[in-house]
C-alpha atoms as a PDB file:
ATOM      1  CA  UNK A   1     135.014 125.371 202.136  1.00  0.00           C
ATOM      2  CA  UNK A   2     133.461 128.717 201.373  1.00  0.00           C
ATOM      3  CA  UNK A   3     130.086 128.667 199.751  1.00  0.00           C
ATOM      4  CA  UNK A   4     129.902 130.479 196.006  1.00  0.00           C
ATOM      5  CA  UNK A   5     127.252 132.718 196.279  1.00  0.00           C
ATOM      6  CA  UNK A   6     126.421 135.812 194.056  1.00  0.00           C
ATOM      7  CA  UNK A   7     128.351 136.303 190.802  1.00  0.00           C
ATOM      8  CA  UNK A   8     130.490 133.506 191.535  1.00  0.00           C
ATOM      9  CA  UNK A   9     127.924 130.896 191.605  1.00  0.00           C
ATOM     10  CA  UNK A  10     127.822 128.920 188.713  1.00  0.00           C
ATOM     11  CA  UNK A  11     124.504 129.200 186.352  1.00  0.00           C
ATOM     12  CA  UNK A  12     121.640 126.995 186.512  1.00  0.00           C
ATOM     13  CA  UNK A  13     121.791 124.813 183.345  1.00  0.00           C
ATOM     14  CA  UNK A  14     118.701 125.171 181.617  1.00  0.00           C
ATOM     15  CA  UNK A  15     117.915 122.208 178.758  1.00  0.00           C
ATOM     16  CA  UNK A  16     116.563 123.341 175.857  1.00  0.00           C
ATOM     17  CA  UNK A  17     112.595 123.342 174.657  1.00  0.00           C
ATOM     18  CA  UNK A  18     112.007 120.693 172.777  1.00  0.00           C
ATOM     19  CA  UNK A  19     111.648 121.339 168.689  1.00  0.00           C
ATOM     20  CA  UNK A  20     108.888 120.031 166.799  1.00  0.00           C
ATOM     21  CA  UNK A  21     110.573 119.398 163.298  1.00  0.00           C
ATOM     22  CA  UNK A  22     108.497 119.338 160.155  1.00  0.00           C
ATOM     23  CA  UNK A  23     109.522 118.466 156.711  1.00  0.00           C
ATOM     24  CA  UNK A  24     108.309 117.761 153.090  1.00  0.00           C
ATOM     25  CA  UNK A  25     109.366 114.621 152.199  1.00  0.00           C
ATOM     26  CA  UNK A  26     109.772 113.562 148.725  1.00  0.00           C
ATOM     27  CA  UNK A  27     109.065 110.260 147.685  1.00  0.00           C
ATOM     28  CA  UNK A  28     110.546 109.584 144.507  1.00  0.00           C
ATOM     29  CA  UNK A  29     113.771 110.407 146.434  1.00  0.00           C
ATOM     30  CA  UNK A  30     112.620 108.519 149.472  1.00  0.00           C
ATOM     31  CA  UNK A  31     112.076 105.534 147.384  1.00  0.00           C
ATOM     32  CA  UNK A  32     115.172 105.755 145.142  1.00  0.00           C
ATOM     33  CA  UNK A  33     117.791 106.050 148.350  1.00  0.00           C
ATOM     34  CA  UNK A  34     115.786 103.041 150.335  1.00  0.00           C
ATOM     35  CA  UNK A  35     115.885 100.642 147.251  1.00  0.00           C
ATOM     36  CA  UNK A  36     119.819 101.431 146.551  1.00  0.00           C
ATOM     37  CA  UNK A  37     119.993  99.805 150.862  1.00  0.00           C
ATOM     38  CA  UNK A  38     117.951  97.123 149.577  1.00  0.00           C
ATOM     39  CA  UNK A  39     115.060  97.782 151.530  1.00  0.00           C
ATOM     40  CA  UNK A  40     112.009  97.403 148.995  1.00  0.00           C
ATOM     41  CA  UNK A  41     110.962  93.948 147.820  1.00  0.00           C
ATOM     42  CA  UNK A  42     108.104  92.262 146.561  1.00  0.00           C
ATOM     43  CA  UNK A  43     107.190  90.612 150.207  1.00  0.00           C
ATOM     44  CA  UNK A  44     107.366  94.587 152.060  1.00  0.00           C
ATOM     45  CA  UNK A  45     108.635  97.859 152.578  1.00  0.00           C
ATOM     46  CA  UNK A  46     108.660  99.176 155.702  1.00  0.00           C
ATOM     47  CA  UNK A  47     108.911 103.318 155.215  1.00  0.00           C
ATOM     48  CA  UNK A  48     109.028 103.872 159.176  1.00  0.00           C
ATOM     49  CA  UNK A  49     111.509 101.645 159.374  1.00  0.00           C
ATOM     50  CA  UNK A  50     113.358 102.988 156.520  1.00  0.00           C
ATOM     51  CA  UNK A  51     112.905 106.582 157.169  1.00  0.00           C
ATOM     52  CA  UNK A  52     114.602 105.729 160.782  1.00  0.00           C
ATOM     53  CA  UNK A  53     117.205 104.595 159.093  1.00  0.00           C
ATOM     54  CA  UNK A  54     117.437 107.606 156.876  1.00  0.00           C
ATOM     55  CA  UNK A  55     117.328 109.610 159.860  1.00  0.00           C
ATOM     56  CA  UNK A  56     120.163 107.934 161.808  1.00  0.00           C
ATOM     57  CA  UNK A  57     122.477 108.210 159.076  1.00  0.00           C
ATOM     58  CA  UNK A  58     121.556 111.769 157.748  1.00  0.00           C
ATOM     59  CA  UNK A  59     121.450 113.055 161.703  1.00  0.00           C
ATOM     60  CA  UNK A  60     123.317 110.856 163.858  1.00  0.00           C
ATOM     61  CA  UNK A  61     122.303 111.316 167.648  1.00  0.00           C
ATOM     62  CA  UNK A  62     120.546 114.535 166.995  1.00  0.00           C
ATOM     63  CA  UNK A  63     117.513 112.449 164.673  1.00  0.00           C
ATOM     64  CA  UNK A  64     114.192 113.275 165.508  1.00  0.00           C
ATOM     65  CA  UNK A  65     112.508 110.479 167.577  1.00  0.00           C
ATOM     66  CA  UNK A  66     109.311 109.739 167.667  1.00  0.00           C
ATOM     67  CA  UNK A  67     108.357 110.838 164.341  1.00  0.00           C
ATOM     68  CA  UNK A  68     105.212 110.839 162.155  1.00  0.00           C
ATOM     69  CA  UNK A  69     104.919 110.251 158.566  1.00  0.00           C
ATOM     70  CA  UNK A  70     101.723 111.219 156.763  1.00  0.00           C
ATOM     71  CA  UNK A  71     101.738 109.824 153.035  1.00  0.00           C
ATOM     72  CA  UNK A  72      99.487 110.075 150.146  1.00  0.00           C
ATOM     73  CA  UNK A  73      98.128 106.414 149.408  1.00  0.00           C
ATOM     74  CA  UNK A  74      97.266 107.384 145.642  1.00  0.00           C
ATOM     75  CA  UNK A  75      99.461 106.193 142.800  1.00  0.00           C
ATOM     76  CA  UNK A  76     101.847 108.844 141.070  1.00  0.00           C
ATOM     77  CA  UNK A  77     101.447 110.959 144.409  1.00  0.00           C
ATOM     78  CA  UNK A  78     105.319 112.483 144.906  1.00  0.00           C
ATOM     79  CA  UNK A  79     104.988 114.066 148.570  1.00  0.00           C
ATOM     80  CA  UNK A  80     104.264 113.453 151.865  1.00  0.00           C
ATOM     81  CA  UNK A  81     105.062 115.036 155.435  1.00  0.00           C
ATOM     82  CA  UNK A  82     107.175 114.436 158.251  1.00  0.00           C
ATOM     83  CA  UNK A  83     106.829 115.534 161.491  1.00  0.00           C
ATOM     84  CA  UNK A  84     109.203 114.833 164.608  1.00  0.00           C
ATOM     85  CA  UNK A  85     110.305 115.763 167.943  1.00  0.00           C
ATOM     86  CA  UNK A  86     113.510 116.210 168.490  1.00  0.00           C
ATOM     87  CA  UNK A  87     116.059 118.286 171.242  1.00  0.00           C
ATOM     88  CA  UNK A  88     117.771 119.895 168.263  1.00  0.00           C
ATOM     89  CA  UNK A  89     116.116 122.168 166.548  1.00  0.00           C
ATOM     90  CA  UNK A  90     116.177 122.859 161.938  1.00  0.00           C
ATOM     91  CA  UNK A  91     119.548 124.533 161.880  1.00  0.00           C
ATOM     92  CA  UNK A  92     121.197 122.214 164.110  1.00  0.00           C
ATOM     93  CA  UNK A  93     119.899 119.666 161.610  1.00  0.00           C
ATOM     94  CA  UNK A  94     120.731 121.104 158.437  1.00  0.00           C
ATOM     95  CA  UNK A  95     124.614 121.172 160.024  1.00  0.00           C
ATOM     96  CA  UNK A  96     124.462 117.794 161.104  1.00  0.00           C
ATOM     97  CA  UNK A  97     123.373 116.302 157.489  1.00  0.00           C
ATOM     98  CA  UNK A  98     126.039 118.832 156.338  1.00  0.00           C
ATOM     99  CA  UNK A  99     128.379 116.668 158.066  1.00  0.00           C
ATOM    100  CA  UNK A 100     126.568 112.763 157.564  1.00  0.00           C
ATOM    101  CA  UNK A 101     123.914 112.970 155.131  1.00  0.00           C
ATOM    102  CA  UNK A 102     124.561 112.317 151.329  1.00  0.00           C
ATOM    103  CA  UNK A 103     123.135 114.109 148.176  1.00  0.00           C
ATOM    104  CA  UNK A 104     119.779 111.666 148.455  1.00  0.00           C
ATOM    105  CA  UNK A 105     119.115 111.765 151.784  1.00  0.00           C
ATOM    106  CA  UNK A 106     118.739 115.285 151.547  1.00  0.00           C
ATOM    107  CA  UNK A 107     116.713 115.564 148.953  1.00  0.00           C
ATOM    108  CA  UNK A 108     114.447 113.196 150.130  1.00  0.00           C
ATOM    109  CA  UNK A 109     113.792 114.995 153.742  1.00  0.00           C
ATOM    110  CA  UNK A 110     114.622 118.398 151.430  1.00  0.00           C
ATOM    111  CA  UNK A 111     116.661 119.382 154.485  1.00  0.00           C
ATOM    112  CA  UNK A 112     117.271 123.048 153.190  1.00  0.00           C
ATOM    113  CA  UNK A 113     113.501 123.718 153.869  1.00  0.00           C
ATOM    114  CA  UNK A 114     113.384 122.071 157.164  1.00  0.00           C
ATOM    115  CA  UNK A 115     111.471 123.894 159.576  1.00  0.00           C
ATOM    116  CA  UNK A 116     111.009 123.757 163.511  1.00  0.00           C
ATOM    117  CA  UNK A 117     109.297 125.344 166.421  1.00  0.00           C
ATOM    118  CA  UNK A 118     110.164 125.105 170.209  1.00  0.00           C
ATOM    119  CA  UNK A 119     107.641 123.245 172.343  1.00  0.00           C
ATOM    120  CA  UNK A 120     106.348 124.557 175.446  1.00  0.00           C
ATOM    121  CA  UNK A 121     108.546 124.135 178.396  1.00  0.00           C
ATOM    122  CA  UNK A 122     105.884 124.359 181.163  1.00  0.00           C
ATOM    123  CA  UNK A 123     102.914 121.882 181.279  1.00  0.00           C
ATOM    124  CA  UNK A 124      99.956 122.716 183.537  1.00  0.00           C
ATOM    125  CA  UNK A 125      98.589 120.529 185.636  1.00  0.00           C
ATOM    126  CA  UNK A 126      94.960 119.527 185.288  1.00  0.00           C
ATOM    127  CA  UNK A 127      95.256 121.050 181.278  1.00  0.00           C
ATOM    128  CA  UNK A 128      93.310 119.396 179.104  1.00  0.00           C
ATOM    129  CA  UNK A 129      94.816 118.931 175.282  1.00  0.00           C
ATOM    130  CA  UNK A 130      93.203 116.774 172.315  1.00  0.00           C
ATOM    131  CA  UNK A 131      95.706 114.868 170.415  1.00  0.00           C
ATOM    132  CA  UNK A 132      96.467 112.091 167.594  1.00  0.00           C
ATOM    133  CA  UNK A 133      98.534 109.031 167.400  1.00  0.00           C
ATOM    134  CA  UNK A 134      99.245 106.597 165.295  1.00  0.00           C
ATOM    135  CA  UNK A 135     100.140 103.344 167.441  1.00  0.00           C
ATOM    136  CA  UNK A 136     100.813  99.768 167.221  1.00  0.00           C
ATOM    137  CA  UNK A 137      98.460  98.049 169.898  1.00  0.00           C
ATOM    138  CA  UNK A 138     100.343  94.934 170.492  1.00  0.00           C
ATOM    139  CA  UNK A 139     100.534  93.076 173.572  1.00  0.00           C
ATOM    140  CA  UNK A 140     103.477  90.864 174.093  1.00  0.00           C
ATOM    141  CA  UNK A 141     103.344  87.009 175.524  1.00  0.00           C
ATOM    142  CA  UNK A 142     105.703  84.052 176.372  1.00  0.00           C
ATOM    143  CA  UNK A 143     107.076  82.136 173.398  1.00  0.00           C
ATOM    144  CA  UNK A 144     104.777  79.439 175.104  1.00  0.00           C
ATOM    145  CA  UNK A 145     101.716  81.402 175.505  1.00  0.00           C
ATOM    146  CA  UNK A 146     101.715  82.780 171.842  1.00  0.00           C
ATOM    147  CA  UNK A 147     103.077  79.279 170.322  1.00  0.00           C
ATOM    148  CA  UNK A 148     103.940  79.263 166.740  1.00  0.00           C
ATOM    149  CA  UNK A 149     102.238  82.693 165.863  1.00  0.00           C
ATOM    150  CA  UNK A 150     105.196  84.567 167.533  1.00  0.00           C
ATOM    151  CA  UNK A 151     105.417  86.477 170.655  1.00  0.00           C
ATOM    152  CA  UNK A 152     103.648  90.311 169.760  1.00  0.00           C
ATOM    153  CA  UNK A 153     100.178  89.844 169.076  1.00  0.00           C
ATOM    154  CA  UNK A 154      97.096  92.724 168.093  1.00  0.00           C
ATOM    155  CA  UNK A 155      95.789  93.549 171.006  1.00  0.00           C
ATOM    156  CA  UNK A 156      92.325  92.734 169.581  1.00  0.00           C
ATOM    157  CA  UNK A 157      93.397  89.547 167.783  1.00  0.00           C
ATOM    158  CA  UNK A 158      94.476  87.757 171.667  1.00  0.00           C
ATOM    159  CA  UNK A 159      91.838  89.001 173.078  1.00  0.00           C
ATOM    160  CA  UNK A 160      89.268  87.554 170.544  1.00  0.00           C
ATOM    161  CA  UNK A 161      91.009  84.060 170.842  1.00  0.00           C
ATOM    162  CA  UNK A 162      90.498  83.635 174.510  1.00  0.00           C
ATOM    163  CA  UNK A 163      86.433  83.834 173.864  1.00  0.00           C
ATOM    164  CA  UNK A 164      84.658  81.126 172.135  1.00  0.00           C
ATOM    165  CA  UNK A 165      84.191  81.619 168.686  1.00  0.00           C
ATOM    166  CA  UNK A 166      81.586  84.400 168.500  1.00  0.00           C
ATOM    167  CA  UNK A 167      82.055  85.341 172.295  1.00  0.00           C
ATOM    168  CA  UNK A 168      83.739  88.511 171.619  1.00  0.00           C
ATOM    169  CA  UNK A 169      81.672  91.147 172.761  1.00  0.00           C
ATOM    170  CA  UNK A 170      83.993  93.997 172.397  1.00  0.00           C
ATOM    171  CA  UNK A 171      84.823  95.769 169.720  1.00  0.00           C
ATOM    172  CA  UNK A 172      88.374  96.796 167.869  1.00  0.00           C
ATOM    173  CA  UNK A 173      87.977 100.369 169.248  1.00  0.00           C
ATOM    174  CA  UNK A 174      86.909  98.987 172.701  1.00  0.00           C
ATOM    175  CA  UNK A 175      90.185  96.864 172.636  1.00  0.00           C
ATOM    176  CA  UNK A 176      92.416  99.930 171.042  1.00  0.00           C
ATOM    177  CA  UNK A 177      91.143 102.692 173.785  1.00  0.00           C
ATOM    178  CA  UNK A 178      91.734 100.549 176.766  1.00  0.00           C
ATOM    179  CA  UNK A 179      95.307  99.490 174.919  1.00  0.00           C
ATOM    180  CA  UNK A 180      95.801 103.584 174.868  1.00  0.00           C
ATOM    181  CA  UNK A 181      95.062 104.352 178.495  1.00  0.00           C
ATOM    182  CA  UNK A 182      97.229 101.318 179.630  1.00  0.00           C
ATOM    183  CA  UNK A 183      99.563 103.319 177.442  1.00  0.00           C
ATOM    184  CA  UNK A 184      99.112 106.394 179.373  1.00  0.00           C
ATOM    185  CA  UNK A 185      99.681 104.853 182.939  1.00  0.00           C
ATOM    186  CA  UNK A 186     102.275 102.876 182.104  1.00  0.00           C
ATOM    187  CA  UNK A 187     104.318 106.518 180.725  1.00  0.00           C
ATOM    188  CA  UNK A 188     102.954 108.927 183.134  1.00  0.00           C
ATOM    189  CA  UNK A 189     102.624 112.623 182.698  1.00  0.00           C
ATOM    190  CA  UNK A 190      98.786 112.187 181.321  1.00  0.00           C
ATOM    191  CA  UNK A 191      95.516 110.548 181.838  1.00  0.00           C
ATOM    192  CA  UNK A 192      93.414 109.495 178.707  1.00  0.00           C
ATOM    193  CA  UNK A 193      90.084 111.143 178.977  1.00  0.00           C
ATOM    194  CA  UNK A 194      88.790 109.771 175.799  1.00  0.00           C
ATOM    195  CA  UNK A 195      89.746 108.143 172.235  1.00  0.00           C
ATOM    196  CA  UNK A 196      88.140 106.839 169.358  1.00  0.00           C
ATOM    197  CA  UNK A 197      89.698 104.424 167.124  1.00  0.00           C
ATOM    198  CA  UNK A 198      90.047 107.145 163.287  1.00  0.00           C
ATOM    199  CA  UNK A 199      91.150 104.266 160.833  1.00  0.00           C
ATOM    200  CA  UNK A 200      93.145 101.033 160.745  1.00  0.00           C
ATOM    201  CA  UNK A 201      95.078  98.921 158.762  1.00  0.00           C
ATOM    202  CA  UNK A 202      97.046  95.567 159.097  1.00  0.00           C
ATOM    203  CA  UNK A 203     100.970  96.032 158.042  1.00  0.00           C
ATOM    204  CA  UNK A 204     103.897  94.429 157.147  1.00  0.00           C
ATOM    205  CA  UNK A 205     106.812  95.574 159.673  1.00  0.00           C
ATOM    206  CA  UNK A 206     110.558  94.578 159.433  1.00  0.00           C
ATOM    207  CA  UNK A 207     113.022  95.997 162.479  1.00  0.00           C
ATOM    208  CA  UNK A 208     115.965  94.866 160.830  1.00  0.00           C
ATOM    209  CA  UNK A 209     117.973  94.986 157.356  1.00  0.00           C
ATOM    210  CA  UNK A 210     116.881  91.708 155.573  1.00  0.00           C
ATOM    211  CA  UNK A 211     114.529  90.612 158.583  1.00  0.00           C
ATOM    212  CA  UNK A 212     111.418  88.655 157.731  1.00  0.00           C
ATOM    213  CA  UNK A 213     108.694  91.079 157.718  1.00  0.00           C
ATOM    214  CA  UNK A 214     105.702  90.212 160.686  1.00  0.00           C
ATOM    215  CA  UNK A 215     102.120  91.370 159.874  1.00  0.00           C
ATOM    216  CA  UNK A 216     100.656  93.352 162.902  1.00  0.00           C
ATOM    217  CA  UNK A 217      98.029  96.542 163.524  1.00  0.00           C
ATOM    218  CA  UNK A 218      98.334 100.463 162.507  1.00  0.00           C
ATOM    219  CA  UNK A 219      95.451 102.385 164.321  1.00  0.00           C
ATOM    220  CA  UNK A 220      94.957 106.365 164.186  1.00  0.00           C
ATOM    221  CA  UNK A 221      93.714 107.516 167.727  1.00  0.00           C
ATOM    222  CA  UNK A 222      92.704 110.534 168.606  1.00  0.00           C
ATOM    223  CA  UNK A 223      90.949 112.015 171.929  1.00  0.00           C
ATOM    224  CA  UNK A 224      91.677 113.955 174.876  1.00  0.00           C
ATOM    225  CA  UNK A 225      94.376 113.512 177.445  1.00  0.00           C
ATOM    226  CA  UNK A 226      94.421 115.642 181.049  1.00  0.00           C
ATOM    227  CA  UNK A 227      98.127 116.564 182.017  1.00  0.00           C
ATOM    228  CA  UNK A 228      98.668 115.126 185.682  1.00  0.00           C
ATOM    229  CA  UNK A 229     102.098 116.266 186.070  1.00  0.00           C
ATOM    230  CA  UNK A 230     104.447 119.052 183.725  1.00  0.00           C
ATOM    231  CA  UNK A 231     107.910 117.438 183.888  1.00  0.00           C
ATOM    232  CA  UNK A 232     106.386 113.956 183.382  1.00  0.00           C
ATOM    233  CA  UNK A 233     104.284 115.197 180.051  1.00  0.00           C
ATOM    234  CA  UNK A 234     107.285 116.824 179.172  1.00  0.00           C
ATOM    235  CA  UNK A 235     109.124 113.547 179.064  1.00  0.00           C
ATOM    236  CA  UNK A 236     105.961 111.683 177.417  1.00  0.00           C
ATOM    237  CA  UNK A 237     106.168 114.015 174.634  1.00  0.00           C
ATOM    238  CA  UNK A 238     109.693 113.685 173.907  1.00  0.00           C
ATOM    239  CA  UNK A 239     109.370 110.024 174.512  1.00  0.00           C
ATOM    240  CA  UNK A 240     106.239 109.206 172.700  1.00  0.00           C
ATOM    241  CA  UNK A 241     104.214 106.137 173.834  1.00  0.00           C
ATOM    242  CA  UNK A 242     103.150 102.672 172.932  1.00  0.00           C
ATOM    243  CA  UNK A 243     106.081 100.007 171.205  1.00  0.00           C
ATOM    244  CA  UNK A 244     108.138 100.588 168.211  1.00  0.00           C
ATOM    245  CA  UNK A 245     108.629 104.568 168.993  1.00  0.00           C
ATOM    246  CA  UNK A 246     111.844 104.238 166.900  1.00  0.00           C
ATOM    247  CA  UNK A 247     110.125 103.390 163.804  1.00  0.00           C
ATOM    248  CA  UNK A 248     106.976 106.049 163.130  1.00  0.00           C
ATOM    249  CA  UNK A 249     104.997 105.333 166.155  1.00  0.00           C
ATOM    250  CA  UNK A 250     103.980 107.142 169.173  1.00  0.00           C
ATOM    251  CA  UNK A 251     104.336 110.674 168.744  1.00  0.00           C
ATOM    252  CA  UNK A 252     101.624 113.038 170.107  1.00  0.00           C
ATOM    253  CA  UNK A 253     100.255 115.163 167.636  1.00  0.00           C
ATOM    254  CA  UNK A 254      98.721 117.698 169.894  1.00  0.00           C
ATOM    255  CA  UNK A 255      95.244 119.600 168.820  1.00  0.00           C
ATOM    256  CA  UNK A 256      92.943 121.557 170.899  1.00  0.00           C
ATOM    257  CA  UNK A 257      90.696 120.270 173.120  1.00  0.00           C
ATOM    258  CA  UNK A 258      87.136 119.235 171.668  1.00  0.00           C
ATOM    259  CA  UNK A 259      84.337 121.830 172.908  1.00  0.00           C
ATOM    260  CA  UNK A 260      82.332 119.545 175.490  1.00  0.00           C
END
């Protein structure tokens, strides 16, 4: 067999950058679509786990994953924003909610003003980028271990139970940053340099359609990672990190680097 060589050898496949998808997302709309599914009550309602629903059926395999949604917390407030990573970039979107999305769905992501931008596609080595996350620092144990209570616990919470009562010595951000860098190794691609714990707030979370919802953390970190290797950061941004990635969690917002 004669080696191609030249002309006749067949191109390098190249994947494309990855986009970083932003979008306005109105509420009203939001709200209206996820209560025809049934998926506001008086117990909960779960918007990450709603809008990833939203963004299966308006997208199919091309839905942005991890994604980020920041919302106003104030009554009568009508927007917030999305953001997302995703290998397909705004006009591949718009034609695939063409195809799968209906009439609500678009108007609550307002998919004609979707807008994207291609990521990097080299990472350096030894490059040192700030970033925010919102996370879910959960830890999960045996059915035994974690007894009635159920098997994901806050990180902080199981931690606090093994000490006598006042024994704890560390604090919620203590608990959170060392969650984060566990995080990190565990993923690869980045080291965690330093975090600080912005807010937090305990949440209702449901992971299926008429599931019982199951009270757990929300934490804003934000900090300084060190790239340790460019195809594994790569991955870690498309990937996100920490658990429930699917549902709002994980994604890297990336800012610049603190002035030391």
């Amino acid at each position: 067999m004669t080696a191609l060589t030249g002309a006749d050898a067949p191109a390098a496949v190249t994947a494309p950058p990855l986009q970083m998808i932003r979008a306005d997302i109105d509420l009203r709309s939001f709200h209206r679509w996820a209560g025809s599914k049934r998926m506001i009550s008086r117990n909960a309602f779960d918007e990450g786990y709603a809008m990833h629903c939203l963004l299966t059926e308006s997208f199919g395999e091309r839905a942005p994953k991890p994604f980020r949604m920041i919302l106003p917390r104030g009554r009568g407030s009508r927007g917030g924003v999305f953001y997302g990573y995703a290998q397909a970039d705004a006009t591949a979107l718009r034609e695939a909610a063409a195809q799968y999305a209906d009439p609500l769905q678009c108007a609550a992501l307002q998919v004609e003003a979707l807008k994207s931008k291609p990521m990097p596609v080299a990472w350096r080595p030894g490059q040192r980028l700030g970033f925010e996350v919102l996370v879910r620092p959960t830890i999960r144990r045996s059915k035994r271990a974690a007894s009635h209570a159920g098997t994901e616990w806050d990180a902080f919470l199981w931690e606090a139970i093994q000490h006598p009562k006042g024994g704890m010595k560390r604090s919620r951000e203590d608990v959170y940053k060392d969650w984060l860098r566990e995080q990190f190794r565990r993923r690869g691609g980045a080291q965690l340099e330093e975090a600080s714990l912005k807010s937090f707030q305990r949440t209702r979370a449901i992971r299926r359609r008429g599931g019982r919802p199951i009270e757990g953390p929300d934490a804003v970190m934000s900090g300084a990672l060190t790239v340790t290797d460019a195809a594994g950061f790569a991955q870690l941004l498309a990937g996100g990190i920490g658990r429930h990635r699917a549902y709002g969690y994980g994604m890297l917002l990336l800012r610049p680097p603190r002035l030391s």
